[in-house]
PDB file of N, CA and C in Angstrom:
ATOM      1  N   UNK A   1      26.495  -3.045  12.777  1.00  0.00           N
ATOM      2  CA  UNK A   1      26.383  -4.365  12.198  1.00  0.00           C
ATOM      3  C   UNK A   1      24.999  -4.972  12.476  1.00  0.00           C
ATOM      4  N   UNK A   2      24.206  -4.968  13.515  1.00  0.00           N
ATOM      5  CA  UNK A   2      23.553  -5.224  14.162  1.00  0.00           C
ATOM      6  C   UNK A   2      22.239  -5.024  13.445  1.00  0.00           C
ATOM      7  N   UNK A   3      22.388  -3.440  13.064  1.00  0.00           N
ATOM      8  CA  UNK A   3      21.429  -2.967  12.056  1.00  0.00           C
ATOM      9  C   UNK A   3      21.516  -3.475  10.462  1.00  0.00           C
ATOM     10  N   UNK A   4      22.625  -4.095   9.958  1.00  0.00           N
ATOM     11  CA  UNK A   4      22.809  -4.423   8.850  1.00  0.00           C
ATOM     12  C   UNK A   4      21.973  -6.120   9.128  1.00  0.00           C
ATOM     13  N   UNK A   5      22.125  -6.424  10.037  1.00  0.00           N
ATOM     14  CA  UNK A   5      21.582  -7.909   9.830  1.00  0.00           C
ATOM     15  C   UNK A   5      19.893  -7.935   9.626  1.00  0.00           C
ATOM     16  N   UNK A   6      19.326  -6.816  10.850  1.00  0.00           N
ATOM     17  CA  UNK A   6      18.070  -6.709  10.920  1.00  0.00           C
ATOM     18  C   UNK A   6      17.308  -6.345   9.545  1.00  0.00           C
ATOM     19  N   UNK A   7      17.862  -4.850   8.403  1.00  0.00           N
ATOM     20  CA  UNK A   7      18.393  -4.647   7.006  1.00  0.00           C
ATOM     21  C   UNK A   7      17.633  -5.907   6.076  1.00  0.00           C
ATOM     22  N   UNK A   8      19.033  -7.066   6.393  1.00  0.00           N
ATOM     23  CA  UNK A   8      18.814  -8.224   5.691  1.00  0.00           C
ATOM     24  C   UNK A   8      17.332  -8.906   5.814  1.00  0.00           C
ATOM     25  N   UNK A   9      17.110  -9.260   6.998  1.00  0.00           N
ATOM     26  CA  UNK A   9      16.108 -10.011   7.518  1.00  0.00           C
ATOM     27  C   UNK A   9      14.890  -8.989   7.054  1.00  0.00           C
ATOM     28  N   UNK A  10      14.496  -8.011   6.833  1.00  0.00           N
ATOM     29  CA  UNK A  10      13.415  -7.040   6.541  1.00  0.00           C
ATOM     30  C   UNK A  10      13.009  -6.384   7.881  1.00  0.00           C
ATOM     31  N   UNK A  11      13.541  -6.376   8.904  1.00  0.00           N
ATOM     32  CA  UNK A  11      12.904  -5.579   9.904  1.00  0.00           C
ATOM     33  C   UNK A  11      12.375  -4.554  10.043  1.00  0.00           C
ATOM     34  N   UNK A  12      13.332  -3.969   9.208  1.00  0.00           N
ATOM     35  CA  UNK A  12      13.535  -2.077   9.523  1.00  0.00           C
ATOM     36  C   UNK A  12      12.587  -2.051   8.444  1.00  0.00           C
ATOM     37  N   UNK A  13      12.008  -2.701   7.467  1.00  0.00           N
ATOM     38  CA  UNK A  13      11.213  -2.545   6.832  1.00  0.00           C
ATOM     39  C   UNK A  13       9.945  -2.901   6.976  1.00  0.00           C
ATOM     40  N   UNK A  14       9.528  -3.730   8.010  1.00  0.00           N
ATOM     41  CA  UNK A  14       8.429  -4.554   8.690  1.00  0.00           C
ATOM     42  C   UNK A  14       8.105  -3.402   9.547  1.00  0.00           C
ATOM     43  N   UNK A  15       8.982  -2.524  10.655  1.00  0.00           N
ATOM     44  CA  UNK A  15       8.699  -1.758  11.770  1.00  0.00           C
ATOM     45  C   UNK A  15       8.363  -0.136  11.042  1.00  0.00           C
ATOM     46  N   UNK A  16       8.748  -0.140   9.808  1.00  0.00           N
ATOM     47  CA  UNK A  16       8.180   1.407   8.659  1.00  0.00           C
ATOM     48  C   UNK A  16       6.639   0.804   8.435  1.00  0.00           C
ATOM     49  N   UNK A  17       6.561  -0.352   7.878  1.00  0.00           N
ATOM     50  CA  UNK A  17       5.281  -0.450   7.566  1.00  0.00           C
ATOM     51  C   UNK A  17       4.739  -0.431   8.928  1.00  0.00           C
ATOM     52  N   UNK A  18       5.248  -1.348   9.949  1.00  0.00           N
ATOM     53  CA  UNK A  18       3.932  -1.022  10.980  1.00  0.00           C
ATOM     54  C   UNK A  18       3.796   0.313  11.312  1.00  0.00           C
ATOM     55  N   UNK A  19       4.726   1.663  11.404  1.00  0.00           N
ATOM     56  CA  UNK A  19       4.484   3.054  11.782  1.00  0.00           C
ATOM     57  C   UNK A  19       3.806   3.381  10.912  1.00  0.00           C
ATOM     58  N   UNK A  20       3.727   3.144   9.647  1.00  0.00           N
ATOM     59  CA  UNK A  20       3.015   3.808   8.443  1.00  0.00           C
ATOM     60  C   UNK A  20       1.417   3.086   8.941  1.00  0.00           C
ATOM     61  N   UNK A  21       1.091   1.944   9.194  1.00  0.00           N
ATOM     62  CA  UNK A  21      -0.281   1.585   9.340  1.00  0.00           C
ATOM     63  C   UNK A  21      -0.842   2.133  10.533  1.00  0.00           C
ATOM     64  N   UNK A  22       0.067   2.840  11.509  1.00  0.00           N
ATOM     65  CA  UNK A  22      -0.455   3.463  12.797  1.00  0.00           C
ATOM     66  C   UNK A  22      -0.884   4.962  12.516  1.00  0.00           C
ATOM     67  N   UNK A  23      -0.026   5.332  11.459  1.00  0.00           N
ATOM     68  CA  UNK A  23      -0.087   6.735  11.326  1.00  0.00           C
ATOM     69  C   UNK A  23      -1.507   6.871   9.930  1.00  0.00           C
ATOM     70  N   UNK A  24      -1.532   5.631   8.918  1.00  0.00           N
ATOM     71  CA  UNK A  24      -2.740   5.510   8.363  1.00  0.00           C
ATOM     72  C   UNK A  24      -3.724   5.919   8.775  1.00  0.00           C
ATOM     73  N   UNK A  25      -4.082   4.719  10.401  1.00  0.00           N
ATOM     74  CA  UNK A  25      -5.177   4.655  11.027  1.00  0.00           C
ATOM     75  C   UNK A  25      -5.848   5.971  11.755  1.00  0.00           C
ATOM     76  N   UNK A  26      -4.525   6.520  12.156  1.00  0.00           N
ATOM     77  CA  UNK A  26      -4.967   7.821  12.660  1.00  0.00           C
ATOM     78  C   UNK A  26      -5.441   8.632  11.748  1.00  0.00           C
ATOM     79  N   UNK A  27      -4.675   9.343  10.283  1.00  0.00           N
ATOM     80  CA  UNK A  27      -5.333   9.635   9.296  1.00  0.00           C
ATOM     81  C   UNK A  27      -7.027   9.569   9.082  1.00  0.00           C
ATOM     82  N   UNK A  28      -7.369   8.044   9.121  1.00  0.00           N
ATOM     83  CA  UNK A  28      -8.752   7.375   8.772  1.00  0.00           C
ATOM     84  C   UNK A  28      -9.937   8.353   9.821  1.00  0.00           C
ATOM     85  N   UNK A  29      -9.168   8.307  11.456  1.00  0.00           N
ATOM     86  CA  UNK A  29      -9.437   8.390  12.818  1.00  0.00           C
ATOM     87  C   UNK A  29     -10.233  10.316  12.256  1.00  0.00           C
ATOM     88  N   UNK A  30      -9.235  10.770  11.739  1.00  0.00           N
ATOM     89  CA  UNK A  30      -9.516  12.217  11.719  1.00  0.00           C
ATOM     90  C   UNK A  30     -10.496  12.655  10.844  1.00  0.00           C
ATOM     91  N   UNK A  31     -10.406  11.867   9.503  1.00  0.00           N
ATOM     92  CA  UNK A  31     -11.510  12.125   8.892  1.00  0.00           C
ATOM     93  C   UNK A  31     -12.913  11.973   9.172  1.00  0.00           C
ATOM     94  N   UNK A  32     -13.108  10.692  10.152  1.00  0.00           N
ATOM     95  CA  UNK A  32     -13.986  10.079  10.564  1.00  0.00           C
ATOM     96  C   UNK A  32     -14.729  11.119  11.768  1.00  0.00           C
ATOM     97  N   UNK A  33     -13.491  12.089  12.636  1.00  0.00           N
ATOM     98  CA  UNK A  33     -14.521  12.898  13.015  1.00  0.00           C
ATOM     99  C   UNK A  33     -14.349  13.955  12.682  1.00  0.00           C
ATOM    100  N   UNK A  34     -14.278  14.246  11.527  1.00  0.00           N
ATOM    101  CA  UNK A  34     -14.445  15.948  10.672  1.00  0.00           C
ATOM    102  C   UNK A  34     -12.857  16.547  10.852  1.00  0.00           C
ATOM    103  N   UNK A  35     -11.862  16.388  11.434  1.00  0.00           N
ATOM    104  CA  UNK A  35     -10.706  16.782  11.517  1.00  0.00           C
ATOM    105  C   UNK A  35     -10.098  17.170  10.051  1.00  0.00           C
ATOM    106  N   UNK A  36      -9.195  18.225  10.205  1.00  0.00           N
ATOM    107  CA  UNK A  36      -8.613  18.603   8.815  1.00  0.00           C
ATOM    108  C   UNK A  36      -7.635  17.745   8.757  1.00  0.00           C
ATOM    109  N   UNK A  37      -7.065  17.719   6.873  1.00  0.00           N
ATOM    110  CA  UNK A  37      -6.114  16.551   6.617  1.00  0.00           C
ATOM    111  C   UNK A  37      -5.010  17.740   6.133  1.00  0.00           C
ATOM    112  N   UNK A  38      -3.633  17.862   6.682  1.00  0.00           N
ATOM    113  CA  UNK A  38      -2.827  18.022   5.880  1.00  0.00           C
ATOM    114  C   UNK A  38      -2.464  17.363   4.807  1.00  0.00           C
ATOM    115  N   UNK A  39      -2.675  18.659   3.752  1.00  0.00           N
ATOM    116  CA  UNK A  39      -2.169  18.986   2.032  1.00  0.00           C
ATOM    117  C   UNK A  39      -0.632  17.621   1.701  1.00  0.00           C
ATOM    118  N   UNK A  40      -0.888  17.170   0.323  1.00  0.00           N
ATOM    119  CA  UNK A  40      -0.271  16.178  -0.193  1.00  0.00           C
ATOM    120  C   UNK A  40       1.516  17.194   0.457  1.00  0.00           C
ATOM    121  N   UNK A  41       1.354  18.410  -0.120  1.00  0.00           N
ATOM    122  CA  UNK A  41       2.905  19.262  -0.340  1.00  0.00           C
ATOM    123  C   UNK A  41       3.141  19.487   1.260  1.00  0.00           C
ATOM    124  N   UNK A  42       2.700  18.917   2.300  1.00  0.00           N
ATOM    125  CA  UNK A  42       2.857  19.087   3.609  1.00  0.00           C
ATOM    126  C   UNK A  42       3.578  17.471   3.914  1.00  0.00           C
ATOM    127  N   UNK A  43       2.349  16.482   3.818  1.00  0.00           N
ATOM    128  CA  UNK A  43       2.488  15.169   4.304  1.00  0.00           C
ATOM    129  C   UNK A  43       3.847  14.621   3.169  1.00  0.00           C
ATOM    130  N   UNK A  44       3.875  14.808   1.988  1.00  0.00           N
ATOM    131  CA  UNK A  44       5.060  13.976   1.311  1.00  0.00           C
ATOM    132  C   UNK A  44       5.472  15.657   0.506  1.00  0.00           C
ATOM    133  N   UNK A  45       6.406  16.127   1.030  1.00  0.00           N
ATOM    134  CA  UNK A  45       6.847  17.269   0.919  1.00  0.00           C
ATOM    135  C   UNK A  45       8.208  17.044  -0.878  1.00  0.00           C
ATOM    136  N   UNK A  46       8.168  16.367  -0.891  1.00  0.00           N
ATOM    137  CA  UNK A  46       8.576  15.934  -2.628  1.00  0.00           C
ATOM    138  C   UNK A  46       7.936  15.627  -3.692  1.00  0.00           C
ATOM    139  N   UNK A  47       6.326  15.766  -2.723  1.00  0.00           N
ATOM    140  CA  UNK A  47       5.905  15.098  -4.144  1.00  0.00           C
ATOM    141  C   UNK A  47       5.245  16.170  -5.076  1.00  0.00           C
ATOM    142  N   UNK A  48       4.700  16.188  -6.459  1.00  0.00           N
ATOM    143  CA  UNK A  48       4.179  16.748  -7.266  1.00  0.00           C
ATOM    144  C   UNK A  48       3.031  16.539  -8.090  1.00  0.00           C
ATOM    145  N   UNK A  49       2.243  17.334  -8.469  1.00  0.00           N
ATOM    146  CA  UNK A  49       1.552  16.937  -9.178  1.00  0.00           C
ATOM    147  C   UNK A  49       1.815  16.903 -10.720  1.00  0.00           C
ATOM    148  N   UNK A  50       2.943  17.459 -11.221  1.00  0.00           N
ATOM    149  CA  UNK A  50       3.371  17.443 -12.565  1.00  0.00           C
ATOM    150  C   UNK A  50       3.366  16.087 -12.652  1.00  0.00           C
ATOM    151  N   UNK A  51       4.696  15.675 -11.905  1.00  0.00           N
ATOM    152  CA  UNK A  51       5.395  14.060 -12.314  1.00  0.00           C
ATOM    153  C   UNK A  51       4.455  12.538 -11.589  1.00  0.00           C
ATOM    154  N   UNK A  52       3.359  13.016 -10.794  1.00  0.00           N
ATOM    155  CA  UNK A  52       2.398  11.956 -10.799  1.00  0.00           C
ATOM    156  C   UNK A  52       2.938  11.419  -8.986  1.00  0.00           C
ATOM    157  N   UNK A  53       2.538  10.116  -8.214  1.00  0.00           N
ATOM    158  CA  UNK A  53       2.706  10.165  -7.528  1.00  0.00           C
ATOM    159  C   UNK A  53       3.433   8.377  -7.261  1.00  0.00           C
ATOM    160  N   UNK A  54       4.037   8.194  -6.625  1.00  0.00           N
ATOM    161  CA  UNK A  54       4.497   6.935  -6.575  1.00  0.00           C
ATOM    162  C   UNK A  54       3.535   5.894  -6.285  1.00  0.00           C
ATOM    163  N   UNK A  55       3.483   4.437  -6.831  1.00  0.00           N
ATOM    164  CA  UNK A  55       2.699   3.513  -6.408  1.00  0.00           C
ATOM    165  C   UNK A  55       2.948   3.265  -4.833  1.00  0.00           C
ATOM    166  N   UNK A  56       2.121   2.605  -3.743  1.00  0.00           N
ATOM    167  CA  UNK A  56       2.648   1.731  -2.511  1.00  0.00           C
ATOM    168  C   UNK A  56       1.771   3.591  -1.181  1.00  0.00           C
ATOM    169  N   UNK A  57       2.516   3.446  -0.307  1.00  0.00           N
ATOM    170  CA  UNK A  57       2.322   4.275   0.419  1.00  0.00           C
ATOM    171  C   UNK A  57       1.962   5.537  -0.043  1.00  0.00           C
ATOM    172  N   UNK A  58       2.256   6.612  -0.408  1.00  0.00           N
ATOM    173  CA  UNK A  58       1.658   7.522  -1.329  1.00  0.00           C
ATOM    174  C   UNK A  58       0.739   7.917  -1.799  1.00  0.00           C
ATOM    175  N   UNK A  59       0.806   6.573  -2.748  1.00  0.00           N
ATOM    176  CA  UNK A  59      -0.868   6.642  -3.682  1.00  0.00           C
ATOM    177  C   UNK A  59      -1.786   6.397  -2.662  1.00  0.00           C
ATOM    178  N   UNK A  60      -1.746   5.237  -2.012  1.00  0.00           N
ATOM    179  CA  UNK A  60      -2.308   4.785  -1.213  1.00  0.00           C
ATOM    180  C   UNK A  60      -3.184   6.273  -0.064  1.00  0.00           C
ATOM    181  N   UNK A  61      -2.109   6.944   0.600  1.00  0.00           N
ATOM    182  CA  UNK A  61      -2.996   8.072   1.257  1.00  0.00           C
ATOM    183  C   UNK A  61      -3.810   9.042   0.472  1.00  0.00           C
ATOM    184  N   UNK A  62      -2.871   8.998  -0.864  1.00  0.00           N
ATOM    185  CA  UNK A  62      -3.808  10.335  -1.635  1.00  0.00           C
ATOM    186  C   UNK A  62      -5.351   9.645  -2.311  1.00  0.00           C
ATOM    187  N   UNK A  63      -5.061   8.521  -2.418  1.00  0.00           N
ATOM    188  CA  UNK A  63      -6.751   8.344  -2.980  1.00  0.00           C
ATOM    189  C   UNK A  63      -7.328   7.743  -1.899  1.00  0.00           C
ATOM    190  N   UNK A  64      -7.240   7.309  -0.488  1.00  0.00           N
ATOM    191  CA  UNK A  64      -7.613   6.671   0.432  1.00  0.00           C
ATOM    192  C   UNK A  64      -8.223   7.848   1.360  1.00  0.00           C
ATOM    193  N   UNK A  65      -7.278   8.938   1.947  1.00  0.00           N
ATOM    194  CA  UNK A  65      -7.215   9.930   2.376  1.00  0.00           C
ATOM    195  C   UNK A  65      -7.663  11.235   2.382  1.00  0.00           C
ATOM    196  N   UNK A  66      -6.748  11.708   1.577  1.00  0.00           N
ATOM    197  CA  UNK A  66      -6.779  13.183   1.193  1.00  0.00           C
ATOM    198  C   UNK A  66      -7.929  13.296  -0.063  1.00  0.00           C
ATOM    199  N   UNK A  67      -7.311  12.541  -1.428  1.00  0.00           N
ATOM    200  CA  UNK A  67      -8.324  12.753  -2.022  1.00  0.00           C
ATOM    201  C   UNK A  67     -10.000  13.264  -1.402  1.00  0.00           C
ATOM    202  N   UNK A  68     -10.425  11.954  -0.797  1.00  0.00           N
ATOM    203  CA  UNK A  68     -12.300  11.889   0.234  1.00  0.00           C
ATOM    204  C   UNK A  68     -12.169  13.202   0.753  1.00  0.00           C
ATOM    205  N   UNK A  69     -11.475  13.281   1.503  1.00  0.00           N
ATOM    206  CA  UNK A  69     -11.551  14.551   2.324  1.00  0.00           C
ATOM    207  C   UNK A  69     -11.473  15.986   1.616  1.00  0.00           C
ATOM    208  N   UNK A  70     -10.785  16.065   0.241  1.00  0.00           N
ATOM    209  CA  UNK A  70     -10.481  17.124  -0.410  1.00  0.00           C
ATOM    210  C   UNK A  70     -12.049  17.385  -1.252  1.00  0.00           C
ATOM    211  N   UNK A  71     -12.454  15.781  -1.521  1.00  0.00           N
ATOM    212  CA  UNK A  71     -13.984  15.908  -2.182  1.00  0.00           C
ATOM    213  C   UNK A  71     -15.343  16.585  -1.483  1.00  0.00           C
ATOM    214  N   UNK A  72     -14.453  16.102  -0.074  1.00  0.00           N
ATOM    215  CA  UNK A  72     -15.946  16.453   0.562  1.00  0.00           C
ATOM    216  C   UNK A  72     -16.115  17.756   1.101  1.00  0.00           C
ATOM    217  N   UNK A  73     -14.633  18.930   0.657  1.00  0.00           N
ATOM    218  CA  UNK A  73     -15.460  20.195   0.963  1.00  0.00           C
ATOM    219  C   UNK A  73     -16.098  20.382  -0.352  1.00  0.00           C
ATOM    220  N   UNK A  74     -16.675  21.948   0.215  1.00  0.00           N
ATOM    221  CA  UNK A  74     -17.043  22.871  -1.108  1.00  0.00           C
ATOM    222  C   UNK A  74     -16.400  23.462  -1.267  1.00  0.00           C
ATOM    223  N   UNK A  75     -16.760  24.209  -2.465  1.00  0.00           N
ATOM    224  CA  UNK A  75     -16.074  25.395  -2.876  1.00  0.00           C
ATOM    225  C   UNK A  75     -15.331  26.691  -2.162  1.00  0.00           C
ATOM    226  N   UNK A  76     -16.025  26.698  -1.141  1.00  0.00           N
ATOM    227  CA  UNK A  76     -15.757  27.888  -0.315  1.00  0.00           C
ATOM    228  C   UNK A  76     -14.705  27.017   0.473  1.00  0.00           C
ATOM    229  N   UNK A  77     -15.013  26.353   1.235  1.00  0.00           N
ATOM    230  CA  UNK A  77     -14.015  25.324   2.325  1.00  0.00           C
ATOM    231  C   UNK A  77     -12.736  24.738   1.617  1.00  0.00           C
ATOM    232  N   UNK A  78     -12.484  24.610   0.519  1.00  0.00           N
ATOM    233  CA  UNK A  78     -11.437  24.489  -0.986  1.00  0.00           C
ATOM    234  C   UNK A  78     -10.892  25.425  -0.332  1.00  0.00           C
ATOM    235  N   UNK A  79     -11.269  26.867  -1.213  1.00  0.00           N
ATOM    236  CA  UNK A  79     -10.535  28.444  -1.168  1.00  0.00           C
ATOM    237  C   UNK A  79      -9.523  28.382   0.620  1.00  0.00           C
ATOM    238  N   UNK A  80     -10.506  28.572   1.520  1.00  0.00           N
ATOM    239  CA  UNK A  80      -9.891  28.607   2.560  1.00  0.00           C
ATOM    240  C   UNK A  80      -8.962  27.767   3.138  1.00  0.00           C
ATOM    241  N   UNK A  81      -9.091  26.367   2.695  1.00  0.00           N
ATOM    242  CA  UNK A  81      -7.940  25.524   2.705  1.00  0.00           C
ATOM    243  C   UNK A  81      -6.581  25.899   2.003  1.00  0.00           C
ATOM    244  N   UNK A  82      -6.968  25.949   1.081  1.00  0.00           N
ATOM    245  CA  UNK A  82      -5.786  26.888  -0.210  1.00  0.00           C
ATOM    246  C   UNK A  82      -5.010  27.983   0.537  1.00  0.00           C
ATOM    247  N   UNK A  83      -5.717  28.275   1.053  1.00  0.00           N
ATOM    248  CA  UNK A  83      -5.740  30.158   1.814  1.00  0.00           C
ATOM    249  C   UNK A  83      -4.517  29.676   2.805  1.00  0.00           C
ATOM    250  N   UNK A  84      -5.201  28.737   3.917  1.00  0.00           N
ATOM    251  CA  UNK A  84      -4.290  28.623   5.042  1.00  0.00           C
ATOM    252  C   UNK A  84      -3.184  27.756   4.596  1.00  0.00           C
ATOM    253  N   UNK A  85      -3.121  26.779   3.679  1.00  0.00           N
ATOM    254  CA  UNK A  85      -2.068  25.962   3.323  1.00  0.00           C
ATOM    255  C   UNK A  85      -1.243  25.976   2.609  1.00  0.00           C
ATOM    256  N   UNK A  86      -1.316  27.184   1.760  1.00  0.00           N
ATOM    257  CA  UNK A  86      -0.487  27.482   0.303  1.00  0.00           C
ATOM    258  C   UNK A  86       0.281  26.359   0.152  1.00  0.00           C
ATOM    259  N   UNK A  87      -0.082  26.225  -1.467  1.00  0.00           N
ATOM    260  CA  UNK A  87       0.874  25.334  -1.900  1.00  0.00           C
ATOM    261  C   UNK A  87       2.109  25.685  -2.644  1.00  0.00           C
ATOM    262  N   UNK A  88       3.110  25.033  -2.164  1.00  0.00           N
ATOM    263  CA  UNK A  88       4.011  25.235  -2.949  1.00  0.00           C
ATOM    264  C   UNK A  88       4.640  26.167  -3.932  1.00  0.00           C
ATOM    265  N   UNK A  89       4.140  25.669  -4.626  1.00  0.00           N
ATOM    266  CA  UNK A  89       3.578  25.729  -6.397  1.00  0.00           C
ATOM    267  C   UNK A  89       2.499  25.668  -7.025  1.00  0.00           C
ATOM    268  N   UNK A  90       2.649  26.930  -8.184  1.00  0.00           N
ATOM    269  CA  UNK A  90       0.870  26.714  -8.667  1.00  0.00           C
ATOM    270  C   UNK A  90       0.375  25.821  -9.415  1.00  0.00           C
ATOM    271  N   UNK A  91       1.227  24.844  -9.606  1.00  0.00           N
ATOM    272  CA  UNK A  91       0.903  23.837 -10.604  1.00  0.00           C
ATOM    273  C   UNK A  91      -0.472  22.767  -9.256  1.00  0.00           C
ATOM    274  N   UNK A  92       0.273  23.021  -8.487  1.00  0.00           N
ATOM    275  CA  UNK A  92      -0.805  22.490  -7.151  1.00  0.00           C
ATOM    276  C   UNK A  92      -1.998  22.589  -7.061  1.00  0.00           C
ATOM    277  N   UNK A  93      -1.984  24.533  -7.199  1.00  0.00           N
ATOM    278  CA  UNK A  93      -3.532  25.133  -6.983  1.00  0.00           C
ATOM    279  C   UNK A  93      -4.008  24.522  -7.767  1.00  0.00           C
ATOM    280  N   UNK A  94      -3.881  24.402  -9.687  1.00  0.00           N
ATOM    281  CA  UNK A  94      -4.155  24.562 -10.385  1.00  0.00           C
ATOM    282  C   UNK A  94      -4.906  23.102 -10.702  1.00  0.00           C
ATOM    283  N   UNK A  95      -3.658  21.859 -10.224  1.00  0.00           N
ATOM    284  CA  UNK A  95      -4.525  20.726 -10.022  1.00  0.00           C
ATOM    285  C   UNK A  95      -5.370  20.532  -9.264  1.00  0.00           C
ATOM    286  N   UNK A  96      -5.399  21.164  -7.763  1.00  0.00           N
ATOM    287  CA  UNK A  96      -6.675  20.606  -6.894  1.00  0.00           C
ATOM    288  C   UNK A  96      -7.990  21.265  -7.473  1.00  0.00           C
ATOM    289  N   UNK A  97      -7.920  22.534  -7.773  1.00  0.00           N
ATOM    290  CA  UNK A  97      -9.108  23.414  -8.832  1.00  0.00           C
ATOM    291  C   UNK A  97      -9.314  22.962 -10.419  1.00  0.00           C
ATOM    292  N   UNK A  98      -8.724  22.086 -10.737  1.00  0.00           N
ATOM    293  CA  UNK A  98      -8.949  21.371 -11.905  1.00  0.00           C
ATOM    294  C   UNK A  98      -9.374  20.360 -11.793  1.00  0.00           C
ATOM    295  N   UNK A  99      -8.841  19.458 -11.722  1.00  0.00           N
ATOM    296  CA  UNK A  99      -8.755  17.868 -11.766  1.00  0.00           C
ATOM    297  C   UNK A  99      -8.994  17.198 -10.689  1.00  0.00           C
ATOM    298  N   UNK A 100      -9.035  17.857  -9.280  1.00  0.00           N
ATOM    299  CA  UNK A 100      -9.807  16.918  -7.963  1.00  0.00           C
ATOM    300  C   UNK A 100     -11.113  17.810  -7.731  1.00  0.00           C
ATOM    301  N   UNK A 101     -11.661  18.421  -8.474  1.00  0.00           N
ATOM    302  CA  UNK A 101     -13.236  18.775  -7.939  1.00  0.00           C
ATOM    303  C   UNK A 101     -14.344  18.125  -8.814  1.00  0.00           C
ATOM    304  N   UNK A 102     -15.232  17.252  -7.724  1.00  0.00           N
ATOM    305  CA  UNK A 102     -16.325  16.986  -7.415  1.00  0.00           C
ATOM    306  C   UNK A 102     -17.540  17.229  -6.458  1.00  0.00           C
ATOM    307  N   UNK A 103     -18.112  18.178  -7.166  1.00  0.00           N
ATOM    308  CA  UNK A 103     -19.059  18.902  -6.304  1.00  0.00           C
ATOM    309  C   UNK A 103     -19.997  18.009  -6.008  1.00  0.00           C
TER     310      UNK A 103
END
């Protein structure tokens, strides 16, 4: 019951966002000193690149996040990422080698 009141009041939804802005920051933390980012099909393990990605938290890491970090290898540092992380599905490969490279 206890939990149903907190529910009401937004708590449990106040204390997700604050874990999500801790776990952001760290995100930010890693890029900032060269650290690798786990792959979209790792961190939100439902999501796709066919059907697009949800507005709010989500979008938010993939163009905040991952995207920068996915830009700022090369070509070679791509492959080997690919290599160690396999995705999923090739619709994956096919988007990060399509549609997220900026050399």
């Amino acid at each position: 019951m206890l939990r149903k009141i907190f529910e009401d009041f937004g708590w449990v939804e106040s204390q997700k966002h604050l874990e999500w802005q801790k776990w952001f920051g760290e995100q930010i933390r890693k890029i900032n000193s060269g650290e690798e980012i786990e792959p979209p099909w790792i961190v939100y393990p439902h999501s796709s690149p066919i059907y697009g990605w949800n507005q709010g938290y989500q979008e938010a890491w993939l163009k905040n996040i991952w995207l920068p970090f996915w830009q700022s290898l090369d070509a070679n540092q791509r492959q080997k990422y690919l290599e160690k992380w396999h995705p999923p599905m090739e619709e994956w490969r096919e988007y990060l080698t399509v549609h997220w490279i900026r050399s």
